[in-house]
N, C-alpha and C. Protein backbone atom coordinates (compact mmCIF):
# COMPACT_ATOMS: atom_id res chain seq x y z
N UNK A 1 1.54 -10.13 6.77
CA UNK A 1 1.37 -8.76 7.22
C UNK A 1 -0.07 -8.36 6.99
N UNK A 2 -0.56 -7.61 7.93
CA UNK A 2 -2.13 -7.16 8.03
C UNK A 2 -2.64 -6.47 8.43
N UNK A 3 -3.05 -5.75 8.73
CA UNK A 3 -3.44 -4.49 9.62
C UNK A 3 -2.64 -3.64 10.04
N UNK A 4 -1.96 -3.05 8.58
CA UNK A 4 -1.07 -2.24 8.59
C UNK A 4 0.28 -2.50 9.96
N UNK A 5 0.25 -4.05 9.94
CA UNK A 5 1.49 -4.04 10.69
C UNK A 5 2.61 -4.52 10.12
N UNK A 6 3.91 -4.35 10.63
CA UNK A 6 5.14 -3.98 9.87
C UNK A 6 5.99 -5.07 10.43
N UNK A 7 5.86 -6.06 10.44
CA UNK A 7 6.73 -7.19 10.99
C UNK A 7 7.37 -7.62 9.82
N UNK A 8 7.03 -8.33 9.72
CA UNK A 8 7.27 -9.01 8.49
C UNK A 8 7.11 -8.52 7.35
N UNK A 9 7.47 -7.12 6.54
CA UNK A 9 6.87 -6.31 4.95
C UNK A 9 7.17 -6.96 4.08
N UNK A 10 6.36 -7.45 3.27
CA UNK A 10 6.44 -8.50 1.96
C UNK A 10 5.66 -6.76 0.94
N UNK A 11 6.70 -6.95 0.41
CA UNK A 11 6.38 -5.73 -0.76
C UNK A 11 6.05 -6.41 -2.58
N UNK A 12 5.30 -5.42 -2.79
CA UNK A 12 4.18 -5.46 -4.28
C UNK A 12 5.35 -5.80 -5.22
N UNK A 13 5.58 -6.36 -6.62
CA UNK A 13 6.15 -5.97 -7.29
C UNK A 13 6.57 -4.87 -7.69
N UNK A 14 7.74 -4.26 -8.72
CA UNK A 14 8.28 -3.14 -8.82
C UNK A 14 7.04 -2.93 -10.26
N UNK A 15 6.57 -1.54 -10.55
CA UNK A 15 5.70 -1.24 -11.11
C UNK A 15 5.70 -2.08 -12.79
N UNK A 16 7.12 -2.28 -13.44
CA UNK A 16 7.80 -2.45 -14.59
C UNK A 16 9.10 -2.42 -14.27
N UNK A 17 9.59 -2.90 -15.68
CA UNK A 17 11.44 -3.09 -15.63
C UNK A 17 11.48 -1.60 -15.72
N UNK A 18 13.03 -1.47 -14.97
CA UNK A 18 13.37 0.16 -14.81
C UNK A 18 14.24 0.20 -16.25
N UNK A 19 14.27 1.81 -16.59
CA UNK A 19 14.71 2.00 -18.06
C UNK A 19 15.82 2.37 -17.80
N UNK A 20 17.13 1.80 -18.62
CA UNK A 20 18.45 1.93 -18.84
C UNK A 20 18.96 2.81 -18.00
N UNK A 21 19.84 2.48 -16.86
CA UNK A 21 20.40 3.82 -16.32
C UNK A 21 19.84 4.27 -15.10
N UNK A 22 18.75 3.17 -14.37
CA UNK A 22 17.81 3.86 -13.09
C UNK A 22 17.74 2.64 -12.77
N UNK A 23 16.70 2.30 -11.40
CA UNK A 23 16.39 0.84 -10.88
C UNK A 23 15.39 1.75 -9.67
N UNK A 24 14.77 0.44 -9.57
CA UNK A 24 13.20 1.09 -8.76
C UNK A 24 14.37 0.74 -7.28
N UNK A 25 13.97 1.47 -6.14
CA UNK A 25 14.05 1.17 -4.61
C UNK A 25 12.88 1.79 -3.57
N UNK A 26 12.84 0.79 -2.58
CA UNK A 26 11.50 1.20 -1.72
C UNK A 26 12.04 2.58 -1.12
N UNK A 27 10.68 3.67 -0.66
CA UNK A 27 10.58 4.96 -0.40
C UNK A 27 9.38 5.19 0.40
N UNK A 28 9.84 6.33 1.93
CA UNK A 28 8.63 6.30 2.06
C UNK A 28 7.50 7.62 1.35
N UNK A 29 5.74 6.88 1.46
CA UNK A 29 5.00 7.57 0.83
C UNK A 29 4.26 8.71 1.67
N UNK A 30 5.23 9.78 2.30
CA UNK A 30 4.57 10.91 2.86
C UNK A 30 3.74 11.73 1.80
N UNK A 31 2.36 12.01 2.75
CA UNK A 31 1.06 12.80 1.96
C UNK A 31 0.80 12.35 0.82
N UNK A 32 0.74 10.65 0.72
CA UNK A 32 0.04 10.04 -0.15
C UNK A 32 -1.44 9.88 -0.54
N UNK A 33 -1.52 10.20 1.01
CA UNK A 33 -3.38 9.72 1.12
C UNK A 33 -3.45 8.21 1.39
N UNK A 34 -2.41 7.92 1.93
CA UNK A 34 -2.61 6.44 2.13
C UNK A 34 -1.91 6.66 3.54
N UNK A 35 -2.28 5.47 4.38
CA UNK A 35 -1.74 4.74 6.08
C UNK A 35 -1.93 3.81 6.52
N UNK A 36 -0.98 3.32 7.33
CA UNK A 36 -1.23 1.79 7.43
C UNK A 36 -2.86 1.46 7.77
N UNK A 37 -3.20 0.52 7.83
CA UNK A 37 -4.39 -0.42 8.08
C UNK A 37 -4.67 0.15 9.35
N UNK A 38 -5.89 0.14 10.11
CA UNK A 38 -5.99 0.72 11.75
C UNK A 38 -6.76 -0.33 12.26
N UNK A 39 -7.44 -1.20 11.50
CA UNK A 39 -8.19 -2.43 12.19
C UNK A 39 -8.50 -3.66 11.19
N UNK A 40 -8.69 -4.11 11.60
CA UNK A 40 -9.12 -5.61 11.03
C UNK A 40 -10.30 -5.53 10.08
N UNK A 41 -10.34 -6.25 8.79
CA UNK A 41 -11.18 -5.71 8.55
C UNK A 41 -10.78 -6.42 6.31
N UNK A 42 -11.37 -6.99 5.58
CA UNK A 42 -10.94 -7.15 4.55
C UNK A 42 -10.92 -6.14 3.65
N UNK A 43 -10.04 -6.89 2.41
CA UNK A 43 -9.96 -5.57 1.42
C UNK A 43 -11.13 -5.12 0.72
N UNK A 44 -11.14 -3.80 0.61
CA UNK A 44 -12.43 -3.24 -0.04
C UNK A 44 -12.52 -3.59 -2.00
N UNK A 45 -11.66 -3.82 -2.44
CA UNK A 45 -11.22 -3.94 -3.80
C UNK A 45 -12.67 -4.73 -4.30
N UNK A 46 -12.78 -4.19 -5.16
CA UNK A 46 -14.36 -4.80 -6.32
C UNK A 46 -14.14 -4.75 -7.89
N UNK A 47 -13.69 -6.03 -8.24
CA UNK A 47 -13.26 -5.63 -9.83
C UNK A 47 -15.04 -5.46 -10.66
N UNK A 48 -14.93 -5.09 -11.70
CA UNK A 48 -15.86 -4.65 -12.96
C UNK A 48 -16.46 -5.95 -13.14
N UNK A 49 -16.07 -6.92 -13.42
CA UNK A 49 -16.48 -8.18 -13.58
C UNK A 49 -16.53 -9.24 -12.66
N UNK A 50 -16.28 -8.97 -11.44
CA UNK A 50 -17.04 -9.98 -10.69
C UNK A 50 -17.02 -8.58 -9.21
N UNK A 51 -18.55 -8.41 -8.69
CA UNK A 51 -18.23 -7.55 -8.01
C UNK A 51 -18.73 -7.59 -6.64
N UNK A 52 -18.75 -9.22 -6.21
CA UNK A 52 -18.10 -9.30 -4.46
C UNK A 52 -16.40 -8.48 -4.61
N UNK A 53 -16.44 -8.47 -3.26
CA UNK A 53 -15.17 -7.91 -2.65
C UNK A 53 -14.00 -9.13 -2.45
N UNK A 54 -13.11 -8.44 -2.85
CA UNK A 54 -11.78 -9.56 -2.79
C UNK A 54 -11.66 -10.05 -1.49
N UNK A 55 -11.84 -9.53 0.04
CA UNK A 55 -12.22 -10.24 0.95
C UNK A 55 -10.58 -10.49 1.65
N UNK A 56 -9.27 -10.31 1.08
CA UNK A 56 -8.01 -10.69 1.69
C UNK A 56 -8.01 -9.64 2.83
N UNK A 57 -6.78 -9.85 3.87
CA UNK A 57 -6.60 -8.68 4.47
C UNK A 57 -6.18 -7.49 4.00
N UNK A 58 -6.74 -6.52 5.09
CA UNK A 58 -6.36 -5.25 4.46
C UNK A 58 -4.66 -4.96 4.89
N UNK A 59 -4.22 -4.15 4.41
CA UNK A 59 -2.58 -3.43 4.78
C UNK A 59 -2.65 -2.18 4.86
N UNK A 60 -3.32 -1.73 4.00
CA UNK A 60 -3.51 0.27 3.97
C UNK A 60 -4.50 0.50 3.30
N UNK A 61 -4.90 1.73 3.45
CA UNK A 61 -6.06 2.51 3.64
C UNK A 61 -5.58 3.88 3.22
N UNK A 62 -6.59 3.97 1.78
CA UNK A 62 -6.40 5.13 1.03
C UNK A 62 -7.59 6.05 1.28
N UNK A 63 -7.18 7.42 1.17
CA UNK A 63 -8.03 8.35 1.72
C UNK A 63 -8.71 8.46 0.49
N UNK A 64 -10.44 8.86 0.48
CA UNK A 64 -11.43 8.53 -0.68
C UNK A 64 -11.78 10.41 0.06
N UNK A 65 -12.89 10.68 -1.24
CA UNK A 65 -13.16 12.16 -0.43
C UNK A 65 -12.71 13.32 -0.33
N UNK A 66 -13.50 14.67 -0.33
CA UNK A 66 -12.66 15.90 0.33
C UNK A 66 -13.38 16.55 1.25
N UNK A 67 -14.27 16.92 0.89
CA UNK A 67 -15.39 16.82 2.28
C UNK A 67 -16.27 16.35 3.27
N UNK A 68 -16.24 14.63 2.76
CA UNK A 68 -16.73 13.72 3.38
C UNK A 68 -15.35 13.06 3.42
N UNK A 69 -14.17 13.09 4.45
CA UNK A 69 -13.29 11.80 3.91
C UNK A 69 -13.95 10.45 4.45
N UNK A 70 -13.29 9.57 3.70
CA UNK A 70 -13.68 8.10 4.35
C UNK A 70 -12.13 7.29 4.34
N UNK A 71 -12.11 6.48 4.58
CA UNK A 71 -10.82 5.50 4.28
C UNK A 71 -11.29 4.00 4.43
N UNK A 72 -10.61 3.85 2.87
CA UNK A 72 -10.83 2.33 2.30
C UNK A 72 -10.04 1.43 2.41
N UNK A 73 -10.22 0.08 3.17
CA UNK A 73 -8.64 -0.71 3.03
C UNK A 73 -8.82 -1.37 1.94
N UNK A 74 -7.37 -1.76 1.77
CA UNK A 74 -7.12 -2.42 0.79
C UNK A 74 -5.97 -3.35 1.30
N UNK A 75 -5.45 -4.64 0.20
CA UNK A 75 -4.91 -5.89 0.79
C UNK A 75 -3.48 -5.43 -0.49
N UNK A 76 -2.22 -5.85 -0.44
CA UNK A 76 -1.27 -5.81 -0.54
C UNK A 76 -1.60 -6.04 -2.02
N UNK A 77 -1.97 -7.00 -2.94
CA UNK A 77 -2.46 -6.85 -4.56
C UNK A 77 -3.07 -5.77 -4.71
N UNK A 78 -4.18 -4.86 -4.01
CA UNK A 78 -4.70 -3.91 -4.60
C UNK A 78 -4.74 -2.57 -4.12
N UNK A 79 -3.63 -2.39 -3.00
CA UNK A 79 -3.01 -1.18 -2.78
C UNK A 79 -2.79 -0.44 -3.26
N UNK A 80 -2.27 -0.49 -4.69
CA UNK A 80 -1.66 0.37 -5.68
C UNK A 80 0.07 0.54 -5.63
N UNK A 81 0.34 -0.35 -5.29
CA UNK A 81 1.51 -0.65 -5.18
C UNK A 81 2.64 0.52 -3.96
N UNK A 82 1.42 0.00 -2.61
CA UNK A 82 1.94 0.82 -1.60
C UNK A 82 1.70 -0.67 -0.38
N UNK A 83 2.65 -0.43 0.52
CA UNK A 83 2.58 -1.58 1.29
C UNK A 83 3.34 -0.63 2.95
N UNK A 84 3.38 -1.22 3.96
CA UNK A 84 3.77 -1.31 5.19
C UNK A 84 4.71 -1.61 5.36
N UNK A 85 6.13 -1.01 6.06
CA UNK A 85 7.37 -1.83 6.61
C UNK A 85 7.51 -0.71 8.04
N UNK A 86 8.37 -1.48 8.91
CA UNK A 86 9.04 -0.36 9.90
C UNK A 86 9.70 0.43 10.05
N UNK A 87 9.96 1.53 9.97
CA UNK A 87 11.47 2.76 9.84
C UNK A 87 12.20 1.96 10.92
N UNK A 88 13.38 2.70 10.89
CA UNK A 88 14.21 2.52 11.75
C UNK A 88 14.02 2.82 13.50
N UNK A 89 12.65 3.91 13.92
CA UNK A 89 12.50 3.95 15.23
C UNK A 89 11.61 3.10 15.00
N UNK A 90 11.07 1.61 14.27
CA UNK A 90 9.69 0.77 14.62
C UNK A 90 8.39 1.26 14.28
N UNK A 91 8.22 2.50 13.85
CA UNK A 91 6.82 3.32 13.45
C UNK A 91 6.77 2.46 12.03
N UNK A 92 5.38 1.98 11.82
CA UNK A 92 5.23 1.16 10.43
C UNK A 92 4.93 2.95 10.01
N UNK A 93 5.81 2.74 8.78
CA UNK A 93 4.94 3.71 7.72
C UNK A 93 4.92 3.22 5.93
N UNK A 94 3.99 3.86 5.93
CA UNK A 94 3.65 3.79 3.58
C UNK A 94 4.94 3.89 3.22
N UNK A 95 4.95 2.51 2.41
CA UNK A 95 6.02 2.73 1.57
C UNK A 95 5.63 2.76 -0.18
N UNK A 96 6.68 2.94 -0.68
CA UNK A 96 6.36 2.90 -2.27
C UNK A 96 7.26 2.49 -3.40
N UNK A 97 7.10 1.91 -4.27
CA UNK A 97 8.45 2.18 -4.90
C UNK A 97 8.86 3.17 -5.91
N UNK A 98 10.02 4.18 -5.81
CA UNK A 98 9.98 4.99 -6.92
C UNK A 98 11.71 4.65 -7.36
N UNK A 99 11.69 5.60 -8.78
CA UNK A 99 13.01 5.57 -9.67
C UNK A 99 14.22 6.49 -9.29
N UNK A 100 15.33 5.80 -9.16
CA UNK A 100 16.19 6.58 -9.01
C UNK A 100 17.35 6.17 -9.91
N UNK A 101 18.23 7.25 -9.94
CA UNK A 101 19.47 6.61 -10.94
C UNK A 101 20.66 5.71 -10.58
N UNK A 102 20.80 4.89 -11.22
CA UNK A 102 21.64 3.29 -10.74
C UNK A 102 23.25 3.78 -10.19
């Protein structure tokens, strides 16, 4: 999956083990500041200690900014644990995982 397309959604790990009594399930991430990928293009991600760019594909693109916005992609490891799948009418949208009770 790549450019914020939704064929195939291979999703992030769940953040941590869920605590007694809950379990993580995918959700979508309306007014995250994040959207799928819009072009081709690698991930922007730059760790502290080595600081070329991770260079994988991007998946989504987090909004940076409030009066200048910009949007940064990022590749499925450094999303922040937000990724791409299809709803049910085929529109890829942000997904996420959050807690709910078991």
């Amino acid at each position: 999956m790549t450019n914020g397309t939704a064929e195939a959604a291979v999703r992030p790990p769940v953040p941590h083990e869920a605590p007694e009594g809950r379990r993580w399930v995918p959700a979508p991430a309306p007014g995250s500041g994040v959207r799928p990928a819009r072009d081709d293009g690698p991930c922007r991600w730059r760790g502290s200690a080595d600081p070329a760019a991770c260079g994988a594909p991007n998946v989504v693109e987090h909004r940076h900014g409030v009066t200048r916005v910009s949007w940064w992609r990022y590749c499925l490891e450094h999303g922040g644990g937000y990724w791409v799948e299809a709803g049910e009418d085929g529109v890829p949208r942000v997904m996420q995982w959050v807690l709910v009770d078991a």
